[in-house]
Protein backbone atom coordinates (compact mmCIF):
# COMPACT_ATOMS: atom_id res chain seq x y z
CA UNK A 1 15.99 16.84 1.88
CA UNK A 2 12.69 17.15 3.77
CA UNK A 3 10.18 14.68 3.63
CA UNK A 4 7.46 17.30 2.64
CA UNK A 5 10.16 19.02 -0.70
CA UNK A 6 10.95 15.38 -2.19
CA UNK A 7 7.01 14.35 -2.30
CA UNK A 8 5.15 13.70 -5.27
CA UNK A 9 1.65 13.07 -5.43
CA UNK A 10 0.61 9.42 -6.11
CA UNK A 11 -1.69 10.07 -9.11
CA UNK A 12 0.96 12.11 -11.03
CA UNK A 13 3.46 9.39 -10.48
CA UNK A 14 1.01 6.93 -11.74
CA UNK A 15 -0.86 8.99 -14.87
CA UNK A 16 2.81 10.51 -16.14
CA UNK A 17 5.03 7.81 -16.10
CA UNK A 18 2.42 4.41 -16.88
CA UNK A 19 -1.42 4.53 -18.26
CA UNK A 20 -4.14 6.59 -15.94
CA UNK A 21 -6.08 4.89 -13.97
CA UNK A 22 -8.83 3.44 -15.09
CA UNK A 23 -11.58 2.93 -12.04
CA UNK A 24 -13.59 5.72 -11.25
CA UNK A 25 -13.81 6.72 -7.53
CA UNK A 26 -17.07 5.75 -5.85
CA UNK A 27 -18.76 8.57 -4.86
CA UNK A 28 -20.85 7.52 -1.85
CA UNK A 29 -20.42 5.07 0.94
CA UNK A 30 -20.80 1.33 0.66
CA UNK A 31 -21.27 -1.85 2.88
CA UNK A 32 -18.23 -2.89 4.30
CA UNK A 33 -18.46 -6.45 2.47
CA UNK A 34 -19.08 -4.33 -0.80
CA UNK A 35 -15.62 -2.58 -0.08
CA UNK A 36 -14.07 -5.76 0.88
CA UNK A 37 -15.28 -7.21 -2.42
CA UNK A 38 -14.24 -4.99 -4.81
CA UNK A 39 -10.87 -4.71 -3.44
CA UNK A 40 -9.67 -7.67 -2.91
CA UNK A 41 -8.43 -9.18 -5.98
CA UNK A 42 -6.47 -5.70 -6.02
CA UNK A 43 -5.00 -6.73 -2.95
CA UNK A 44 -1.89 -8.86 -3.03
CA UNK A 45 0.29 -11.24 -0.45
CA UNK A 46 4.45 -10.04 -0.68
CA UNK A 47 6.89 -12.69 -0.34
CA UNK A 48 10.44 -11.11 -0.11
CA UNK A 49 13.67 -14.06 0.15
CA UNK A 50 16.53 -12.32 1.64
CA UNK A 51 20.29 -13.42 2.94
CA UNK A 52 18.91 -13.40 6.24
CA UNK A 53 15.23 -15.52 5.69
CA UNK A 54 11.62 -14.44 4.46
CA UNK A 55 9.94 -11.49 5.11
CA UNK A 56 6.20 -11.26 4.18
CA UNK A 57 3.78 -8.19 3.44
CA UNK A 58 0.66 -6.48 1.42
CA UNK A 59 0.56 -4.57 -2.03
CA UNK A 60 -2.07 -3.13 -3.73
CA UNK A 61 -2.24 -2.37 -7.15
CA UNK A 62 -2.23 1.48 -8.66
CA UNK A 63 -2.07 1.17 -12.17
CA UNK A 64 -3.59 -1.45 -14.50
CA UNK A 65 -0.18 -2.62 -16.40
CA UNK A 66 1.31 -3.74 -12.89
CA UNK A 67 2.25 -1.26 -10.65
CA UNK A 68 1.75 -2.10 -7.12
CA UNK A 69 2.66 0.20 -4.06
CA UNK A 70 3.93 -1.90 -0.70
CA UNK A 71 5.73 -0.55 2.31
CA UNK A 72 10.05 -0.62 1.57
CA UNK A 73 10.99 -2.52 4.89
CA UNK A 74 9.33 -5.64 3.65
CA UNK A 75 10.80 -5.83 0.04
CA UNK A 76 14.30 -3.47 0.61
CA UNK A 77 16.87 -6.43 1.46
CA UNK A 78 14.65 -8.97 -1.24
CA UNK A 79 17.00 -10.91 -2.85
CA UNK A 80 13.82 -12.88 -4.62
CA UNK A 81 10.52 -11.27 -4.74
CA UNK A 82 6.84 -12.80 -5.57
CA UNK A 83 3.65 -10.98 -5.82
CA UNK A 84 0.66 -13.37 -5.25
CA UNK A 85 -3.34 -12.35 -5.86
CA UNK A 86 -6.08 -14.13 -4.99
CA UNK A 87 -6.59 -17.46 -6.90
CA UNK A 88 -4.06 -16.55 -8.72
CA UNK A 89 -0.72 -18.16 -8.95
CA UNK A 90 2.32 -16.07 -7.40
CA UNK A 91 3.96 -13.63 -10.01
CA UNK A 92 7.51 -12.62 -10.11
CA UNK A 93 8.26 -9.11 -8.66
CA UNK A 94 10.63 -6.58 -9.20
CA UNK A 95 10.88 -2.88 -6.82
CA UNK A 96 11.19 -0.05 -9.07
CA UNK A 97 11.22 2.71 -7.08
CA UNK A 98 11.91 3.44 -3.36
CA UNK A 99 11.26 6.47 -0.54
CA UNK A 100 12.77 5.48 2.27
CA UNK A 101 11.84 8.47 4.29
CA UNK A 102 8.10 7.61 3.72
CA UNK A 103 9.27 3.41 3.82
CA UNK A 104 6.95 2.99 0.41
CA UNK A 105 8.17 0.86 -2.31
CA UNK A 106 6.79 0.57 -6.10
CA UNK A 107 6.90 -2.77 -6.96
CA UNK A 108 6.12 -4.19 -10.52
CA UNK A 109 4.75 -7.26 -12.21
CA UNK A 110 3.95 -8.47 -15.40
CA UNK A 111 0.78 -8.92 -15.67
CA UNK A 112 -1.66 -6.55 -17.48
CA UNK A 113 -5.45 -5.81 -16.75
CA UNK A 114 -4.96 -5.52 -12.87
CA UNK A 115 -7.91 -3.72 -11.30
CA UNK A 116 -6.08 -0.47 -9.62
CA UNK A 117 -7.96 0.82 -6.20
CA UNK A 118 -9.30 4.16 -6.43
CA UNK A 119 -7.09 7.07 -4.42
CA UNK A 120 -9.07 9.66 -2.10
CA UNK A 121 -7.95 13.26 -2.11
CA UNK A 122 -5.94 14.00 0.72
CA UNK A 123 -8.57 16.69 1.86
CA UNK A 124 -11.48 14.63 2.12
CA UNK A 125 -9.71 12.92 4.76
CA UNK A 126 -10.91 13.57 8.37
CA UNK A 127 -10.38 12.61 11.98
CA UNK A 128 -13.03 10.47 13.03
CA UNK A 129 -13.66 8.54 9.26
CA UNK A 130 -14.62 4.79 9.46
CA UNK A 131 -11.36 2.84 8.15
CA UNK A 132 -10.73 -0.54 6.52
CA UNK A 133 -7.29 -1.97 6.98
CA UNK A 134 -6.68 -4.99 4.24
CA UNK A 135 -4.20 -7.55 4.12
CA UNK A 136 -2.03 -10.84 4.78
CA UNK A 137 -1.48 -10.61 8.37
CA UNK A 138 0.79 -13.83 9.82
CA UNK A 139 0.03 -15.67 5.96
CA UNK A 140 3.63 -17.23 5.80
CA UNK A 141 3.22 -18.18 8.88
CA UNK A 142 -0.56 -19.52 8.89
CA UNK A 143 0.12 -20.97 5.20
CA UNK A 144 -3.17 -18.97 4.92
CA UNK A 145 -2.80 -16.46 1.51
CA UNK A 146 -6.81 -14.81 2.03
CA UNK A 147 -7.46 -11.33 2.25
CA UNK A 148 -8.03 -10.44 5.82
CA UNK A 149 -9.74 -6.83 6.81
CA UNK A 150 -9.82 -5.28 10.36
CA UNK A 151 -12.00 -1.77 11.24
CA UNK A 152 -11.71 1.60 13.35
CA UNK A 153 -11.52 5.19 12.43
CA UNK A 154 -8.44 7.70 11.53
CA UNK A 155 -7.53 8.70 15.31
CA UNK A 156 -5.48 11.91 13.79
CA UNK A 157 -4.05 13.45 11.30
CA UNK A 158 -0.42 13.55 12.56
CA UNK A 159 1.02 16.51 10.30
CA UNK A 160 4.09 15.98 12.63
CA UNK A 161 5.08 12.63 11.63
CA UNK A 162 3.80 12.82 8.38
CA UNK A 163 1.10 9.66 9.01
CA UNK A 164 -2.18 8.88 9.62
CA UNK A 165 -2.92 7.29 12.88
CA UNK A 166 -5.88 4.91 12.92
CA UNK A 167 -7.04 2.33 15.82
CA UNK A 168 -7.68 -0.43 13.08
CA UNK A 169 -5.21 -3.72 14.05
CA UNK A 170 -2.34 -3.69 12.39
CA UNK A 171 -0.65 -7.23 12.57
CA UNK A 172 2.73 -8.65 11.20
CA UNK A 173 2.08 -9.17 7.22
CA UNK A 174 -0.06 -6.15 6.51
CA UNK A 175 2.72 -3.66 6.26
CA UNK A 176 2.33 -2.00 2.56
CA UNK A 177 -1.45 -2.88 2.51
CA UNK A 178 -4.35 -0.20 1.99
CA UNK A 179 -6.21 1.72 4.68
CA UNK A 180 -9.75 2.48 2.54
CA UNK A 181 -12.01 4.38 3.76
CA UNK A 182 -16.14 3.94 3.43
CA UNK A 183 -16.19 5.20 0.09
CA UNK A 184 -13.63 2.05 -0.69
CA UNK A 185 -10.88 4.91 -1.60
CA UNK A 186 -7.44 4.10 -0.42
CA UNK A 187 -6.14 7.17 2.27
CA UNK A 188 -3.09 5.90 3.61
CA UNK A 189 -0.13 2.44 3.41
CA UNK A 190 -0.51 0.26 6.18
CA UNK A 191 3.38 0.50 7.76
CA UNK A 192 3.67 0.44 11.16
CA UNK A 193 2.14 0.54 15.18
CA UNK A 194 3.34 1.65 18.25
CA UNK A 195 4.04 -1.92 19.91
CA UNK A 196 3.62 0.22 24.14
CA UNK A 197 0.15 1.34 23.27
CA UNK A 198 -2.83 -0.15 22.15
CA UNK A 199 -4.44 0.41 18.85
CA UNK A 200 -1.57 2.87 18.15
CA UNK A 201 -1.16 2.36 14.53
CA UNK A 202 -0.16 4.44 11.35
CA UNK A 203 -0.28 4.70 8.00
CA UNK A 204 1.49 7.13 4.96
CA UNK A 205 -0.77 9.20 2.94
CA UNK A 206 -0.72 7.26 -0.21
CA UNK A 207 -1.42 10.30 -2.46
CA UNK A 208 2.34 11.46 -1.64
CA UNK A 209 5.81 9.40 -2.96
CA UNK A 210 9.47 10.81 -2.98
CA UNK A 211 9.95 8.98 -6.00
CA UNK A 212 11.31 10.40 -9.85
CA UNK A 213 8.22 10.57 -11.34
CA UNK A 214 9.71 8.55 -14.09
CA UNK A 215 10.92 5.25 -13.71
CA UNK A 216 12.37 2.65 -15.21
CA UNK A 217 12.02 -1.30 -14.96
CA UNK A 218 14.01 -3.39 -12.35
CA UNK A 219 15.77 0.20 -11.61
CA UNK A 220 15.58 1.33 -7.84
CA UNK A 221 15.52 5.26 -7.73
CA UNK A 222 15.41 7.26 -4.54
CA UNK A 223 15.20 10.77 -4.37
CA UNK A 224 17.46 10.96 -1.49
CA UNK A 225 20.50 9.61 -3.61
C-alpha cells in the first residue's frame, strides 16, 4: 500500500470515531509567548519502558476525552507507557492506533477535558511560514519535564518524502511533538533530522494518518496489516 492510498485525514479520524474538537482555530497571528501559552498544557512529556531501557518523547493532545498523537518509534516497543502534562502528575498510557509508514502513533489516556490544539489545513501551509517546534527535548535525561520551544520557518514542502522540512532544532525527546505555525495551528509531528546537515529537520503533515478511522481501546490497528 502507498503511503498517499492508506491516509486519512486527521480531523475525520478525530470527529468520527471520538467527540469533535472543541477549540476554534485562531484566525490571525499571535506573539510567540501567546502561542507558547496556550499550547502548552496541551503539550505532553512520553515516557515509554521497554525490554531494552527508556525511551522518551512529545504528544499533543487532539481530542478532548484523551486522544493524543506522538511519533510510533518512541512508544512502538513500550512495554509501560506514561503520559505526563504540565503540573500534572504522569497518567497511564495506552497506543491505540499505529502508521508505521508515516511513524505516528495515537496514544490514549484517561483523562477528560484535555484542551486539543487546533489543526491548520494542509493548504494554508507554505514554504517560508514562521514555525514553532514544542517539546521535551533531553527531559529524562535533564530530570527537567518543562515545555521547551525552538523557531525557524518550513524550508519545503517535500511532496517526495511525504514531510515537511523546517530549520527549527529538533533535539532527542521532541519526536511526536507539534510544529505550530504563527496562527498557533499545528502543521506537521516533530519525527526526525538529518544528523550530516545542519538544521535539516522534518516533520509529517498531521492532517494525514493511515489509521482505521475507528478504533478501539488498548487495540493497535495498522492499515498495513
Amino acid at each position: 500500500m502507498t503511503r498517499q492510498s492508506g491516509r486519512i485525514r486527521l480531523l475525520q479520524f478525530v470527529m468520527v470515531c471520538a467527540l469533535p474538537i472543541l477549540s476554534v482555530q485562531p484566525a490571525s497571528t499571535q506573539s510567540y509567548a501567546d502561542i507558547v501559552q496556550r499550547a502548552r498544557s496541551s503539550v505532553a512529556f512520553v515516557l515509554a519502558s521497554t525490554e531494552r531501557g527508556r525511551n522518551s518523547g512529545t504528544a499533543f493532545v487532539v481530542n478532548q476525552e484523551g486522544l493524543l498523537i506522538t511519533a510510533l518509534h518512541v512508544v512502538e516497543a513500550a512495554t509501560e507507557l506514561t503520559v505526563t502534562f504540565p503540573g500534572v502528575p504522569p497518567h497511564p498510557g495506552v497506543v491505540v492506533a499505529a502508521d508505521v509508514d508515516a511513524d505516528l502513533a495515537v496514544l490514549r489516556v484517561t483523562r477528560s477535558g484535555l484542551p486539543p490544539l487546533p489543526i491548520a489545513p494542509p493548504e494554508t501551509t507554505r514554504v517560508g511560514d514562521e514555525i514553532l517546534v514544542m517539546g521535551y527535548p533531553l527531559a529524562s535525561i535533564l530530570g527537567a519535564y518543562e515545555v521547551t520551544v525552538t523557531r525557524g520557518i518550513v524550508s519545503a514542502l517535500r511532496t517526495d518524502l511525504g514531510m515537511i522540512q523546517v530549520d527549527a532544532a529538533m533535539n532527542p525527546g521532541v519526536s511526536g511533538g507539534p510544529v505550530v505555525n504563527a496562527r498557533g495551528e499545528v502543521i506537521g509531528v516533530a519525527v526526525s533530522g538529518l544528523r550530516t546537515g545542519q538544521q535539516v529537520n522534518f516533520a509529517v503533515p498531521s492532517t494525514f494518518l493511515t489509521i482505521d478511522p475507528c478504533i478501539s481501546n488498548g487495540t493497535m490497528v495498522s492499515s498495513h496489516a
